[in-house]
PDB file of N, CA and C in Angstrom:
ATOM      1  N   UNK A   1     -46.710 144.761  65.784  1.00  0.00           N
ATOM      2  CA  UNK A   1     -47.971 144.702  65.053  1.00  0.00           C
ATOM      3  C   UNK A   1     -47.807 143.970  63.723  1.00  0.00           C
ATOM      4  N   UNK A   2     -46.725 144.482  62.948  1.00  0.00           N
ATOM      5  CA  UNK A   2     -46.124 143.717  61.612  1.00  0.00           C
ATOM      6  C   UNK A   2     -46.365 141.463  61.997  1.00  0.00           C
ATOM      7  N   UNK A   3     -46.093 141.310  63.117  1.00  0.00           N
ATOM      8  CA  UNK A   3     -45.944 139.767  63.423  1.00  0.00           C
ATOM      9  C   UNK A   3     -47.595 139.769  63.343  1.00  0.00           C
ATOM     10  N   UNK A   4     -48.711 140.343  64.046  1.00  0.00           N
ATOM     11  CA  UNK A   4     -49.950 140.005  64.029  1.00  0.00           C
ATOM     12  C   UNK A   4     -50.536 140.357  63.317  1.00  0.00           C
ATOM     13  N   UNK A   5     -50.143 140.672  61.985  1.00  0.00           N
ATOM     14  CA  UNK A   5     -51.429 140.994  60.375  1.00  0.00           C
ATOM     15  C   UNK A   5     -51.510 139.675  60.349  1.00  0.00           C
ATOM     16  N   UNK A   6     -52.958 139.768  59.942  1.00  0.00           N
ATOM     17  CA  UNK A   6     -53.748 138.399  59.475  1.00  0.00           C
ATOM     18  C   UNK A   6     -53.209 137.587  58.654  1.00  0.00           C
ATOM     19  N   UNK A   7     -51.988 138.596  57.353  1.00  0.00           N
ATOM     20  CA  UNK A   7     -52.116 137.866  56.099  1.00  0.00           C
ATOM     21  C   UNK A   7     -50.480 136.798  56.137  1.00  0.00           C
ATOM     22  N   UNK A   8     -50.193 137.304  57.650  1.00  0.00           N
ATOM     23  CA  UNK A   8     -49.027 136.496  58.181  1.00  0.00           C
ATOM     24  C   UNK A   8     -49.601 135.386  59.004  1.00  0.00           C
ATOM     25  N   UNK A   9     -49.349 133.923  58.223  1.00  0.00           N
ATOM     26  CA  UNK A   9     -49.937 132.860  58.774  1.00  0.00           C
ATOM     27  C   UNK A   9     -48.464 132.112  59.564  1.00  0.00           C
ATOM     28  N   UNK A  10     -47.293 132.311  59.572  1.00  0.00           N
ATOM     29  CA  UNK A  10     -46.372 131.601  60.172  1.00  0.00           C
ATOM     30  C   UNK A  10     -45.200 132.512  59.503  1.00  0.00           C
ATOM     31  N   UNK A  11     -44.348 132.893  60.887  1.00  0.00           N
ATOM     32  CA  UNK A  11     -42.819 133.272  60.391  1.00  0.00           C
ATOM     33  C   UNK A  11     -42.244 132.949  61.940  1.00  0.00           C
ATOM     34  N   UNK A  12     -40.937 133.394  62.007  1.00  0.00           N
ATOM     35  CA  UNK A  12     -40.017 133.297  63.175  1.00  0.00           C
ATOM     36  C   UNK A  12     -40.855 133.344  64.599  1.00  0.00           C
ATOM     37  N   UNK A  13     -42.002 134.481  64.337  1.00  0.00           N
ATOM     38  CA  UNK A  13     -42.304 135.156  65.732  1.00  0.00           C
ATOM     39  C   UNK A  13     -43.851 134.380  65.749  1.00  0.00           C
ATOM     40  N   UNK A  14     -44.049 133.609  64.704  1.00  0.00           N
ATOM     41  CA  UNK A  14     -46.145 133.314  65.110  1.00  0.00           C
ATOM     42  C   UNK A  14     -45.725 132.043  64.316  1.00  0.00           C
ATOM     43  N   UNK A  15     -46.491 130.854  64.803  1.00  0.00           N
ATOM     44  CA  UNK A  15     -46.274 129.953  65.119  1.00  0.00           C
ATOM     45  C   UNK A  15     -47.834 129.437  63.980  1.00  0.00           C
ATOM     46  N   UNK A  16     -47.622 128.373  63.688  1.00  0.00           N
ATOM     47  CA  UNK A  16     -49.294 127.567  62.618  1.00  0.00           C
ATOM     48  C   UNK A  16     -50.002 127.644  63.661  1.00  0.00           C
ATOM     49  N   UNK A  17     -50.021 127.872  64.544  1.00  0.00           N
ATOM     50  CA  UNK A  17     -51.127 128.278  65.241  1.00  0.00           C
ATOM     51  C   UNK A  17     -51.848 130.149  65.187  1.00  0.00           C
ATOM     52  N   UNK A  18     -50.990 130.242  65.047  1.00  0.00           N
ATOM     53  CA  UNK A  18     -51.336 131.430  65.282  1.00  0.00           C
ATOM     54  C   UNK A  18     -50.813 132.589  66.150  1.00  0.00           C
ATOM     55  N   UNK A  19     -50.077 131.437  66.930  1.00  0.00           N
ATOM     56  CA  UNK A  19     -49.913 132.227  68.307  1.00  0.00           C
ATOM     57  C   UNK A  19     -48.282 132.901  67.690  1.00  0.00           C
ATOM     58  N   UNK A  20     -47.803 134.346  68.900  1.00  0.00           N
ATOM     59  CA  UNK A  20     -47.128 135.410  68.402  1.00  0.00           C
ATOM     60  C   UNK A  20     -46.037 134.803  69.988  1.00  0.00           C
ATOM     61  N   UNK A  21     -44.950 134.367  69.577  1.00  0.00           N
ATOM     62  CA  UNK A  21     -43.632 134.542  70.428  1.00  0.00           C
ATOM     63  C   UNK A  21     -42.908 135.394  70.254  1.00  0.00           C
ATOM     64  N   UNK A  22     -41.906 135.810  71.140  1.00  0.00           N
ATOM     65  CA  UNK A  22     -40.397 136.428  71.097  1.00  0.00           C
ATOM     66  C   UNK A  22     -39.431 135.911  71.975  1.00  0.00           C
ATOM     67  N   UNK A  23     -38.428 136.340  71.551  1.00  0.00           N
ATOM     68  CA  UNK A  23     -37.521 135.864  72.253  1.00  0.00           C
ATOM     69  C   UNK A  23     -37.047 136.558  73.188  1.00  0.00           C
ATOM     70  N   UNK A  24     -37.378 137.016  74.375  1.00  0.00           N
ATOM     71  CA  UNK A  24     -37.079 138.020  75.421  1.00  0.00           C
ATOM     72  C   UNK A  24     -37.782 137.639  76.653  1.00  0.00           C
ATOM     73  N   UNK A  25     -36.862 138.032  77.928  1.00  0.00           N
ATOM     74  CA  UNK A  25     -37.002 137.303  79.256  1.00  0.00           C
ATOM     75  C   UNK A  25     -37.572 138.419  79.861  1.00  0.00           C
ATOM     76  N   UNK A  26     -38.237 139.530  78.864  1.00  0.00           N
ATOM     77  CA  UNK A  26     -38.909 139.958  79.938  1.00  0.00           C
ATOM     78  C   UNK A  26     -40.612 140.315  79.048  1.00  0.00           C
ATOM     79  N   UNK A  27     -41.692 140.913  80.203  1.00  0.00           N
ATOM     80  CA  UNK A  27     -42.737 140.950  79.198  1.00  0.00           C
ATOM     81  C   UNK A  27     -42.939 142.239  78.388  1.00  0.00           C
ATOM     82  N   UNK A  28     -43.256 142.062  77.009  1.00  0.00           N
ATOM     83  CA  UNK A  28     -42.780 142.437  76.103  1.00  0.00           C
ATOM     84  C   UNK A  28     -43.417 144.641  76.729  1.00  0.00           C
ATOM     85  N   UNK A  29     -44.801 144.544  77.265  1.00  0.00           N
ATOM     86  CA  UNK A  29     -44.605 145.785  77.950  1.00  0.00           C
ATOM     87  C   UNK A  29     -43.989 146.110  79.121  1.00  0.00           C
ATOM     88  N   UNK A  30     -43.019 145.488  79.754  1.00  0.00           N
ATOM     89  CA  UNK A  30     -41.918 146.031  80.261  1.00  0.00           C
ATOM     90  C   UNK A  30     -40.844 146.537  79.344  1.00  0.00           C
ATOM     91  N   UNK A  31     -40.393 146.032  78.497  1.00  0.00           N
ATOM     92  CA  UNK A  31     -39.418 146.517  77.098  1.00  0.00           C
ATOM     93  C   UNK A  31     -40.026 147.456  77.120  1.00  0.00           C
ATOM     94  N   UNK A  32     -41.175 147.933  76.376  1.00  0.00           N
ATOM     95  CA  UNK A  32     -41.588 149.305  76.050  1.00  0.00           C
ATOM     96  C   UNK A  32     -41.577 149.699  76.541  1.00  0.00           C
ATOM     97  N   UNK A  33     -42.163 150.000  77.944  1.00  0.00           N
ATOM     98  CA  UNK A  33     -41.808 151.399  78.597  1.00  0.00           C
ATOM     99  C   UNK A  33     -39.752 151.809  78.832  1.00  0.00           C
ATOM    100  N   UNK A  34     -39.183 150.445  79.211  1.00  0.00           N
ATOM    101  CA  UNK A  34     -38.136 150.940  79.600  1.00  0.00           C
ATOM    102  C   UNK A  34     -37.505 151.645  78.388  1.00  0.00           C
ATOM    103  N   UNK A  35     -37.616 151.373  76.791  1.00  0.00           N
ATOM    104  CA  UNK A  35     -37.089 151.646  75.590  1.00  0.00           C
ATOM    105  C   UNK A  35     -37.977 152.732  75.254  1.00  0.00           C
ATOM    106  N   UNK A  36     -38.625 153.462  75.833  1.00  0.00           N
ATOM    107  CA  UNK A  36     -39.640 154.167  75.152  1.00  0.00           C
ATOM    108  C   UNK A  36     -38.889 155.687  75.471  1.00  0.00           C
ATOM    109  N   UNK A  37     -38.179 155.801  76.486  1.00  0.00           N
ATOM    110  CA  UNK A  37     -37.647 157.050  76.535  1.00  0.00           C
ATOM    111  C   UNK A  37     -36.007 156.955  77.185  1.00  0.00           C
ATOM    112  N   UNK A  38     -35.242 156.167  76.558  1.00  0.00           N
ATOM    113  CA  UNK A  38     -33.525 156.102  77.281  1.00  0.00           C
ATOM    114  C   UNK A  38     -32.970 157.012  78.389  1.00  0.00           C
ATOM    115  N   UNK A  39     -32.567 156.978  79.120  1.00  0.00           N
ATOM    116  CA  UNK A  39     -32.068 157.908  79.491  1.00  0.00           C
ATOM    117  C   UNK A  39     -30.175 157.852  79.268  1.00  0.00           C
ATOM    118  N   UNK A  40     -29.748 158.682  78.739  1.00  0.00           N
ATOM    119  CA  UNK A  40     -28.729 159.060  78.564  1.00  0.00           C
ATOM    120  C   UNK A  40     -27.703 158.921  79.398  1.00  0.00           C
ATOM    121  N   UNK A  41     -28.093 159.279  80.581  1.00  0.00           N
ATOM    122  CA  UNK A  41     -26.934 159.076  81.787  1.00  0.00           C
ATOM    123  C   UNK A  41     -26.930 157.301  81.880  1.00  0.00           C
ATOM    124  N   UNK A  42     -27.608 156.964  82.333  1.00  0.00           N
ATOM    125  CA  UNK A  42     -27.636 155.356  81.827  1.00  0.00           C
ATOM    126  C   UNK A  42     -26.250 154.676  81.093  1.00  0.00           C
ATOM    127  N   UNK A  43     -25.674 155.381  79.989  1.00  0.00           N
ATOM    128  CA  UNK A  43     -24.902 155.091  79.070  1.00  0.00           C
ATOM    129  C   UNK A  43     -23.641 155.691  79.385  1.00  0.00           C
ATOM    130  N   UNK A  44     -22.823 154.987  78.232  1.00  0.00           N
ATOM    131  CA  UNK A  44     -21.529 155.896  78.297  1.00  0.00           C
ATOM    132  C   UNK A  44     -20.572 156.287  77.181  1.00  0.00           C
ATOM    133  N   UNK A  45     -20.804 156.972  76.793  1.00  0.00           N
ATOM    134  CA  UNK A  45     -20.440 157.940  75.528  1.00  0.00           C
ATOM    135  C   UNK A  45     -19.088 157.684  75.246  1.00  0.00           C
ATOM    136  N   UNK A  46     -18.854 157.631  74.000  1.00  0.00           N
ATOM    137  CA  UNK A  46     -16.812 157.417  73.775  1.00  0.00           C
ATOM    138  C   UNK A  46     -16.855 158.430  72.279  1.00  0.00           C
TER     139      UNK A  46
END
């Protein structure tokens, strides 16, 4: 949301157009759900 305030006219992620990129191969609500709740076993603890 921080990349799409109005009073941000161009940085890394929004473009003089306007328009809002990232850099990620997947779509950005696929990230969220998968990051929205980890699962633990998933990982591996040291």
């Amino acid at each position: 949301m921080v990349w799409s305030h109005w009073s941000i006219r161009h940085s890394h992620f929004k473009n003089g157009n306007g328009e809002i990129f990232t850099l990620s191969p997947w779509p950005i609500h696929n990230y969220q759900q998968w990051t929205k709740r980890p699962d633990p076993q998933d990982y591996v603890f040291t």
